[in-house]
Protein backbone atom coordinates (compact mmCIF):
# COMPACT_ATOMS: atom_id res chain seq x y z
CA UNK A 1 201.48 125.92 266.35
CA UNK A 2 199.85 125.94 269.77
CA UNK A 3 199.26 122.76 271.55
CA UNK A 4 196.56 121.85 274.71
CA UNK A 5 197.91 122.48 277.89
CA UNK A 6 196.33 119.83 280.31
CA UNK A 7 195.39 121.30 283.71
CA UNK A 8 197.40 118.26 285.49
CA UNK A 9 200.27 116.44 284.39
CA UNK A 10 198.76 112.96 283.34
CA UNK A 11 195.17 113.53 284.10
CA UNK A 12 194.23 115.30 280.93
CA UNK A 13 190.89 113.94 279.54
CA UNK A 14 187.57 114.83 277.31
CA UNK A 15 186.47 116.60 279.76
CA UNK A 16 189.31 118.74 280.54
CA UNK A 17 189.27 119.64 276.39
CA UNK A 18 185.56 120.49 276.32
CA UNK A 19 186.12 122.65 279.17
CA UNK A 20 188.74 124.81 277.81
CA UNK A 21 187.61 125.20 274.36
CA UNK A 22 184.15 126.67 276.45
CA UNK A 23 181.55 123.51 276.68
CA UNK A 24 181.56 123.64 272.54
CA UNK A 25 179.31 120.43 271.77
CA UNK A 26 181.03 117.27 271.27
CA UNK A 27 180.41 116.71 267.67
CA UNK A 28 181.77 120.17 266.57
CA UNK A 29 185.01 119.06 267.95
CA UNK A 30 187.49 117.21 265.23
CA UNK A 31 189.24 114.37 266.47
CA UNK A 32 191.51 114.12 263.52
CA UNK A 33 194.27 115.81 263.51
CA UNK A 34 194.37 114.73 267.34
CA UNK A 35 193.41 117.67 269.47
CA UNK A 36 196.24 119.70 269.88
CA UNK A 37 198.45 119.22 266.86
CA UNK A 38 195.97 120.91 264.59
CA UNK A 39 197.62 122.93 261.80
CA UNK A 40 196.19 126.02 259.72
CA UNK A 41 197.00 123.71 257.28
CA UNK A 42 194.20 121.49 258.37
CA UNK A 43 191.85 124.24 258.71
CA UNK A 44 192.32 125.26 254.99
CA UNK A 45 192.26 121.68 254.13
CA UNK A 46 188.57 121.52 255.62
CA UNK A 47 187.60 124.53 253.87
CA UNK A 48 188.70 123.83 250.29
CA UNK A 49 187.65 120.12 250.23
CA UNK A 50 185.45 119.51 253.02
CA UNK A 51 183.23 122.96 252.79
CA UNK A 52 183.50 122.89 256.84
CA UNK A 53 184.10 125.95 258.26
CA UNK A 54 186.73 125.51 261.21
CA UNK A 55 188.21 127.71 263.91
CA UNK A 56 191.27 127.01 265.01
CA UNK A 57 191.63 127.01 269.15
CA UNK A 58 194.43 125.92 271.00
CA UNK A 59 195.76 123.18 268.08
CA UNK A 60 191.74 122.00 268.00
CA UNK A 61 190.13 122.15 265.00
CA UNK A 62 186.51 123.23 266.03
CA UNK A 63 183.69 123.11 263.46
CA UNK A 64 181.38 126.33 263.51
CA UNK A 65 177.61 126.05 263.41
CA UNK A 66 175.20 127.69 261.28
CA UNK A 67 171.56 127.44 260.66
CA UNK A 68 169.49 128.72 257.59
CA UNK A 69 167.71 131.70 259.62
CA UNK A 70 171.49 132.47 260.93
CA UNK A 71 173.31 132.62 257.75
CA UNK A 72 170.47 134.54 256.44
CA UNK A 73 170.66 137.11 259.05
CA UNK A 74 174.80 137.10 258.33
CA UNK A 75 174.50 137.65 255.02
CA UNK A 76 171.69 140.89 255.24
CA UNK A 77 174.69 141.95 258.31
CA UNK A 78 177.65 141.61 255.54
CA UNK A 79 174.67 143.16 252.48
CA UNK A 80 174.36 146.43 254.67
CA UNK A 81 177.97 147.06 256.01
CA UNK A 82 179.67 146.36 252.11
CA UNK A 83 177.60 149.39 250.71
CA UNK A 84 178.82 151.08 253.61
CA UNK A 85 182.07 150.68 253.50
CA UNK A 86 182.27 150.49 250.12
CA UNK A 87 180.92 153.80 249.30
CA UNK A 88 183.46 155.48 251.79
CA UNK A 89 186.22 153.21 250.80
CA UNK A 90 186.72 152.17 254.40
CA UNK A 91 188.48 148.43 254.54
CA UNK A 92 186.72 145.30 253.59
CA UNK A 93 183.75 143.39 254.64
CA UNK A 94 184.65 139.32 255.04
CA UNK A 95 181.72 136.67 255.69
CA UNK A 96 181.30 133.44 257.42
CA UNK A 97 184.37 131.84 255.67
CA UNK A 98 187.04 134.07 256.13
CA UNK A 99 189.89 133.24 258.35
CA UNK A 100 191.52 135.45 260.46
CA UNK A 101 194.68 134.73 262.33
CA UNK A 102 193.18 137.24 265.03
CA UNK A 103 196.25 135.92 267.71
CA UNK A 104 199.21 133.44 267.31
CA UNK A 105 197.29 130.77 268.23
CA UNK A 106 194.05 131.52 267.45
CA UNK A 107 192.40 131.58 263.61
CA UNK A 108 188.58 132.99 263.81
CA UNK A 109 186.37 132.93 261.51
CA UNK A 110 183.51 135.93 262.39
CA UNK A 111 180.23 135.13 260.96
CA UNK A 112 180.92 138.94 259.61
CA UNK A 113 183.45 141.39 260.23
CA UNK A 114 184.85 144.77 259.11
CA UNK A 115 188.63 145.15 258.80
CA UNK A 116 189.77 148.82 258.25
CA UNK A 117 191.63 149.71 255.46
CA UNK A 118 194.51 151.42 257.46
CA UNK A 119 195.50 147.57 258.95
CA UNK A 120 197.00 146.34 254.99
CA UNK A 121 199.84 148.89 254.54
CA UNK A 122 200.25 150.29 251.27
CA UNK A 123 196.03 149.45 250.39
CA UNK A 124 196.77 146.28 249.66
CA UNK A 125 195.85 142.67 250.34
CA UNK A 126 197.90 140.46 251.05
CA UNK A 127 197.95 136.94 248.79
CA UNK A 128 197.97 134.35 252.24
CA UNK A 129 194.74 132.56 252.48
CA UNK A 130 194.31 133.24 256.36
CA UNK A 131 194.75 137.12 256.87
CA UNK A 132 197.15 138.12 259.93
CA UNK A 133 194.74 141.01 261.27
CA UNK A 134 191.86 141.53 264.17
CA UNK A 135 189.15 142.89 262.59
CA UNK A 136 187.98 146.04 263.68
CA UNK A 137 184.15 144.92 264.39
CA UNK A 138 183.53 141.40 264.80
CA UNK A 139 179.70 139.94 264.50
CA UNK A 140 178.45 136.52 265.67
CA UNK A 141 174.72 135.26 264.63
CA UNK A 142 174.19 133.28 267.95
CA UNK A 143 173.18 129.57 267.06
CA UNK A 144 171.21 126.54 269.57
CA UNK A 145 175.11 124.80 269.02
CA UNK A 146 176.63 127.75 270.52
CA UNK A 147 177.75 127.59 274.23
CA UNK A 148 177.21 130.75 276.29
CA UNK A 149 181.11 129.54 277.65
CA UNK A 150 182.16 129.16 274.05
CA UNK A 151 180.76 132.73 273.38
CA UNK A 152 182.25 134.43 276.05
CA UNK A 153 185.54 132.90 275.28
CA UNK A 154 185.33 134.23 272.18
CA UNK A 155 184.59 137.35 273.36
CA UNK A 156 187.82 137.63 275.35
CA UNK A 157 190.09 136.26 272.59
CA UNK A 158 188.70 138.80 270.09
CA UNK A 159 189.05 141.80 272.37
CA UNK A 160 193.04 140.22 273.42
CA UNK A 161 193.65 140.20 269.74
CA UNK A 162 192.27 144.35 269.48
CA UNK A 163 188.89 143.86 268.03
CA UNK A 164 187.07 147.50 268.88
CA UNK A 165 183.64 146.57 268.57
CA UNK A 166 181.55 142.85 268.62
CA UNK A 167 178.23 142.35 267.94
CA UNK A 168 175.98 139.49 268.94
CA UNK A 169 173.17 138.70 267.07
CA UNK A 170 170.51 136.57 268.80
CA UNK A 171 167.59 135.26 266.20
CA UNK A 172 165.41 133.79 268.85
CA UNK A 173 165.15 136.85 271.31
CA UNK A 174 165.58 139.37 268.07
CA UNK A 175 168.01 141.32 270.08
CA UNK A 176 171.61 142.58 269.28
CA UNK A 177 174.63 142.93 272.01
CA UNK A 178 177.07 145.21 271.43
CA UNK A 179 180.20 145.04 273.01
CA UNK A 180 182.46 147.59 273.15
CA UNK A 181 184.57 146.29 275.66
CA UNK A 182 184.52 142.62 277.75
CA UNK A 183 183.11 144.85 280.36
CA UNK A 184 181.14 146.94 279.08
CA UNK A 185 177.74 146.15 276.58
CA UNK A 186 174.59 146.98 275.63
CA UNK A 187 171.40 144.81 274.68
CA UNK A 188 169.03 146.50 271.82
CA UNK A 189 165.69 145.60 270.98
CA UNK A 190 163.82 145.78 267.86
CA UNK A 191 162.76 149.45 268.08
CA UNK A 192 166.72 150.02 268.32
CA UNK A 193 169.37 150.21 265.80
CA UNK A 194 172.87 148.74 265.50
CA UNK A 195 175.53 152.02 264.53
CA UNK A 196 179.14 151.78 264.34
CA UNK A 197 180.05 153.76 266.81
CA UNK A 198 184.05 154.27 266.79
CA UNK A 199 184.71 152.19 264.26
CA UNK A 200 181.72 153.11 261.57
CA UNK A 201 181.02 156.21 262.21
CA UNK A 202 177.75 156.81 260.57
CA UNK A 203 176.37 153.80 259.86
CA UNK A 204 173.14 152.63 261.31
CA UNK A 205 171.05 149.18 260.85
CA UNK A 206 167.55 149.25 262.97
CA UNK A 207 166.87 145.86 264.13
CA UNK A 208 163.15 146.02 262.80
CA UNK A 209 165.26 145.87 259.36
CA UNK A 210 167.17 143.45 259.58
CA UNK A 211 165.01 140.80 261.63
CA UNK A 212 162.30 141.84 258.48
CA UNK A 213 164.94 139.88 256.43
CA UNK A 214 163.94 136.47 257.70
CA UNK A 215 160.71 137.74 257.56
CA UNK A 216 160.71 138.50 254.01
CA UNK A 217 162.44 134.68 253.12
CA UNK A 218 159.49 133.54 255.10
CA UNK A 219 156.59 134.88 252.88
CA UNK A 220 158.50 133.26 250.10
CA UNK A 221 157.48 129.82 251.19
């Protein structure tokens, strides 16, 4: 279990915890267990009884943030890479409530992500409730609760842990950036498409598809 390291012996404060856990907003932060001496445990426990979905950073228990036009947009992401990967028999597809113990002391929970099929030896799953894998592609649906400090260190833990590829989705710009690297991305725009590069070689999701998806919920109204 990994605890918070203060900066200062003695001087540790609020401040201090919202700063290395990336300027997260206040109320996604879980006071109880006392930051620090969060278990996986305590993550589970918020998924199976609380239906909150928490990341585990540092020993903090840190809530994650969706809106309606985001999980719609993660669910058409997770719709398009399962046939995908299905059909080829790739790995599996997980969606916004799927742990992954991505480093020792970090559990992530991608709003989507691939893991290949070649990371659970002998082709099957294991039985623990929190997988111990990086996933090979990582996607995030950027939300208004979601610090661009947050989302950066994010970024570094999943490419620490060996995540190959991360997308960010951003709803209100309708753009996509794809990371390949922490140093090296690319920003698409609508008249682009999202492929898989390395990792999904072959597949291929224009943007003008899959911002059409909120689209299409609208004109249900």
């Amino acid at each position: 279990m990994a605890t918070v390291t203060a900066p200062h012996a003695g001087k540790w404060t609020v401040a201090d915890l919202l700063e290395q856990l990336g300027n997260v907003p206040p109320n996604r932060i879980h006071l109880v267990p006392s930051p620090g001496n969060a278990t996986e445990e305590d993550l589970l426990d918020q998924l199976d009884h609380h239906d909150r979905a928490c990341e585990l950073v540092d020993g903090v228990l840190v809530e994650k943030t969706m809106g309606a036009i985001e999980s719609i947009l993660a669910m058409a992401i997770g719709g398009y890479l399962r046939a995908f990967v299905r059909k080829l028999k790739l790995g599996i597809v997980l969606g916004p409530d799927g742990p992954l113990r991505i480093l020792f002391d970090q559990v992530r929970i991608p709003d989507v992500s691939f893991v290949s099929r070649k990371k659970f030896p002998g082709g099957k799953l294991p039985k623990d409730p929190i997988f111990n894998v990086a996933p090979d592609l990582a996607v995030e649906v950027l939300s208004p609760g979601n610090s661009k400090k947050e989302m950066d260190r994010k970024l570094n833990d999943y490419f620490t842990a060996g995540v190959e590829l991360v997308w960010y989705i951003d709803p209100v710009t309708r753009t996509a950036t794809v990371y390949t690297s922490l140093e090296q991305c690319e920003t698409l725009d609508e008249s682009q498409a999202l492929t898989g590069g390395k990792v999904l070689p072959g597949f291929e999701l224009p943007l003008k598809d899959l911002f059409a998806e909120v689209e299409l919920e609208s004109d249900l109204e």
